[in-house]
C-alpha atoms as a PDB file:
ATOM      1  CA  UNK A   1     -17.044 -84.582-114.956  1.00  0.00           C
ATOM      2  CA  UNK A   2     -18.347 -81.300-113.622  1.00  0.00           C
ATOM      3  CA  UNK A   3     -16.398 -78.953-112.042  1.00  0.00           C
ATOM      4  CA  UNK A   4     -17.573 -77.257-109.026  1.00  0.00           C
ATOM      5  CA  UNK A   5     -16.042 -74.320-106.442  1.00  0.00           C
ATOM      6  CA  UNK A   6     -15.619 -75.275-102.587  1.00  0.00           C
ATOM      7  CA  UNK A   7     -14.261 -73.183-100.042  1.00  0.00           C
ATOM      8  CA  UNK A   8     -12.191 -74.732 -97.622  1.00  0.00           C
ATOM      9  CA  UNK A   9     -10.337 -73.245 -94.442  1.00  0.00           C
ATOM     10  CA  UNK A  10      -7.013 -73.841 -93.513  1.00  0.00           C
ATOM     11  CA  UNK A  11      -5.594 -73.129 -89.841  1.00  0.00           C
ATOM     12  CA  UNK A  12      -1.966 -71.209 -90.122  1.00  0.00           C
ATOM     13  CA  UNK A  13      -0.235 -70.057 -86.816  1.00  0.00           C
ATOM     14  CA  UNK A  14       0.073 -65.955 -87.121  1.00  0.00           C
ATOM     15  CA  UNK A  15       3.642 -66.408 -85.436  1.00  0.00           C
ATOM     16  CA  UNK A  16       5.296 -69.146 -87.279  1.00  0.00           C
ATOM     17  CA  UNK A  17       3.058 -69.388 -90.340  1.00  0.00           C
ATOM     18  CA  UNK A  18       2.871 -73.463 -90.030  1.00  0.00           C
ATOM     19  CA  UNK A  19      -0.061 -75.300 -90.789  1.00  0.00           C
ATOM     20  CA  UNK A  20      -2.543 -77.069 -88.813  1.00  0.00           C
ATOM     21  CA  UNK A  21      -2.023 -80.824 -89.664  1.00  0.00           C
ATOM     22  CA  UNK A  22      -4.016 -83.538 -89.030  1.00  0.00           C
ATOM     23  CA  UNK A  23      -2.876 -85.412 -86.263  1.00  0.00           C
ATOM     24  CA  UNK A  24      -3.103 -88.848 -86.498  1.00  0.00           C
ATOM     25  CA  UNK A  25      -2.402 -88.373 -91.051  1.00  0.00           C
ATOM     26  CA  UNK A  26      -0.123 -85.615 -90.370  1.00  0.00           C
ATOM     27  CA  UNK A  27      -1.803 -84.010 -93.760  1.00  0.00           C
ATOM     28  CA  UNK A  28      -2.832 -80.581 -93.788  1.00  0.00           C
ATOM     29  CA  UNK A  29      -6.647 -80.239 -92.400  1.00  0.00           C
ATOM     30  CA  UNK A  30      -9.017 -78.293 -94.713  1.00  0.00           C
ATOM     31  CA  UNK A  31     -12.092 -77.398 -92.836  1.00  0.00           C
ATOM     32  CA  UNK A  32     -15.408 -76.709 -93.965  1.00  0.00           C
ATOM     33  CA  UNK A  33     -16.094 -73.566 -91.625  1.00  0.00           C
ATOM     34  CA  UNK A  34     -14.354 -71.250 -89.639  1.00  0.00           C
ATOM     35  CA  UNK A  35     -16.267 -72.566 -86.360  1.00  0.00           C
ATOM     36  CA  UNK A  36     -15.339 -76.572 -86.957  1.00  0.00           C
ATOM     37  CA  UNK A  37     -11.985 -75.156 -87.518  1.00  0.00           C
ATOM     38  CA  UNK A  38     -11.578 -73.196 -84.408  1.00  0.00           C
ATOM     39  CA  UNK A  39     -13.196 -75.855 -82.525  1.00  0.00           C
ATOM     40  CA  UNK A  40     -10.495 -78.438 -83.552  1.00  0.00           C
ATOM     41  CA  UNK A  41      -7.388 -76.761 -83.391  1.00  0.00           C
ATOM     42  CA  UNK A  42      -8.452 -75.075 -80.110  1.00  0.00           C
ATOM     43  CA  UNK A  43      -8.832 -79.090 -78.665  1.00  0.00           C
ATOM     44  CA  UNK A  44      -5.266 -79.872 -79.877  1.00  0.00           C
ATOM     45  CA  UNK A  45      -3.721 -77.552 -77.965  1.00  0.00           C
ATOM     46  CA  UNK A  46      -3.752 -74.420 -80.415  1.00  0.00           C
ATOM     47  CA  UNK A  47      -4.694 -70.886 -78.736  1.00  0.00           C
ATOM     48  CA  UNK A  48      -7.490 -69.381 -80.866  1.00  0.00           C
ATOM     49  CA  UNK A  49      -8.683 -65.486 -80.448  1.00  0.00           C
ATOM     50  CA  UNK A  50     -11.606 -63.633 -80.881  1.00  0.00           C
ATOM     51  CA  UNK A  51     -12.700 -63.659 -84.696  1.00  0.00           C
ATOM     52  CA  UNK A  52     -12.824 -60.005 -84.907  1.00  0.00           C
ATOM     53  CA  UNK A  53      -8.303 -59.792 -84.202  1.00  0.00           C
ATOM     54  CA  UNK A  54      -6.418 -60.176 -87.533  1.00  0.00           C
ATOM     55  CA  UNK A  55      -4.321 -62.514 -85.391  1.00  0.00           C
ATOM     56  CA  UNK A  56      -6.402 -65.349 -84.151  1.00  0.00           C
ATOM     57  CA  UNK A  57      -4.418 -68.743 -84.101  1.00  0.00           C
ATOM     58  CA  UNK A  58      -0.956 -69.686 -81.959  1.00  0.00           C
ATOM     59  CA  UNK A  59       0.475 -73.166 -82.488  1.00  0.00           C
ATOM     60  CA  UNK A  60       1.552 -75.039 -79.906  1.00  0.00           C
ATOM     61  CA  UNK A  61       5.122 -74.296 -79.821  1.00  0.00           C
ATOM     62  CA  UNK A  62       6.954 -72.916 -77.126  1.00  0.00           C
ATOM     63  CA  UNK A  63       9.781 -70.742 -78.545  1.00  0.00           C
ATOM     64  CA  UNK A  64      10.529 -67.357 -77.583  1.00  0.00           C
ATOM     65  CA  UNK A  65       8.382 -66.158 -80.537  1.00  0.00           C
ATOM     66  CA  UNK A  66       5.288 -67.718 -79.439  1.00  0.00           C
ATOM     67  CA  UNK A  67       5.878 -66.981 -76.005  1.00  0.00           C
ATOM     68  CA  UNK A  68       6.571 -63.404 -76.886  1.00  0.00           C
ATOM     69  CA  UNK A  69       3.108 -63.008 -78.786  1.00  0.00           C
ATOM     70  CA  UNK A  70       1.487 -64.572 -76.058  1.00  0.00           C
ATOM     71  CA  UNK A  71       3.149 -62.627 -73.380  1.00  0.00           C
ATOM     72  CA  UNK A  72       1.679 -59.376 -75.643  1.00  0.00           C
ATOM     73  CA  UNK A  73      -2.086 -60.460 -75.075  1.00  0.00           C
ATOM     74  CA  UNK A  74      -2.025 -60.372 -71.347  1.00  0.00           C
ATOM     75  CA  UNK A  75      -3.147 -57.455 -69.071  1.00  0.00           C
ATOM     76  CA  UNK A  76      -0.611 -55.793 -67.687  1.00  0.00           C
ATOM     77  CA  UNK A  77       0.089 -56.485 -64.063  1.00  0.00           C
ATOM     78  CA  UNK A  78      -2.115 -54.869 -61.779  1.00  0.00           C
ATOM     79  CA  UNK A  79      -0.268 -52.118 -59.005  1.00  0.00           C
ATOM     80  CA  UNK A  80      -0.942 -52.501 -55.821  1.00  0.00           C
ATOM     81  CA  UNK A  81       0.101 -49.318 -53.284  1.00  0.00           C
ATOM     82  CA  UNK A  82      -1.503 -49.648 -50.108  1.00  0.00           C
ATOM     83  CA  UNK A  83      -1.747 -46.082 -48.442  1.00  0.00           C
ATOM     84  CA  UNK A  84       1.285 -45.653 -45.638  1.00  0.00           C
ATOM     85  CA  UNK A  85       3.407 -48.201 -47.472  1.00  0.00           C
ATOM     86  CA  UNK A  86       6.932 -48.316 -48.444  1.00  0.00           C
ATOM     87  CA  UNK A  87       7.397 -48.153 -52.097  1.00  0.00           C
ATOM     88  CA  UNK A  88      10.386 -50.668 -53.216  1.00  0.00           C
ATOM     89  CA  UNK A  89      12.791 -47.486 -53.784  1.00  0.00           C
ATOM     90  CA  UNK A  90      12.088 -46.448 -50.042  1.00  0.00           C
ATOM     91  CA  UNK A  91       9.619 -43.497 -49.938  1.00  0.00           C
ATOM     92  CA  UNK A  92       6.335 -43.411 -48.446  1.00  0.00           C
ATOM     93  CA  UNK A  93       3.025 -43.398 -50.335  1.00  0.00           C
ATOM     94  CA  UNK A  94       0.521 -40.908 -49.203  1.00  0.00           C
END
């Protein structure tokens, strides 16, 4: 019997470090390319990122972790001061 090399990807959330598992065999998923992997996990609910961020996948869970990493990745809030109006502490903007 020959032996041959395959590469095969495996999906791993950058916050928890769990596996992507199959979901109806609950058995690891090995992929045979990055985009049929991203694909996948990204239908089951997974968040996937650019390929060009060292951190690209976030499971599904909802802990303070997760929620903190996501939290990171948004813009920050944009500030609105309208000319003539009253800042929250009480003065006026010019």
């Amino acid at each position: 019997m020959p032996l041959s090399v395959r590469h095969v990807y495996v999906v791993m959330c950058d916050v928890c470090r769990s596996e992507y598992a199959d979901p109806e065999t609950e058995t690891i998923a090995w992929f045979e390319d990055e985009t049929s992997a991203e694909q996948i996990v990204h239908a089951d609910g997974w968040l996937v990122l650019a390929r060009p961020r060292p951190d690209r996948f976030i499971c599904r869970r909802t802990d303070s972790d997760h929620q903190a990493r996501m939290d990171a990745l948004m813009p920050p809030e944009p500030v609105m001061q309208i000319p003539g109006q009253l800042e929250l502490e009480g003065t006026e903007e010019s």
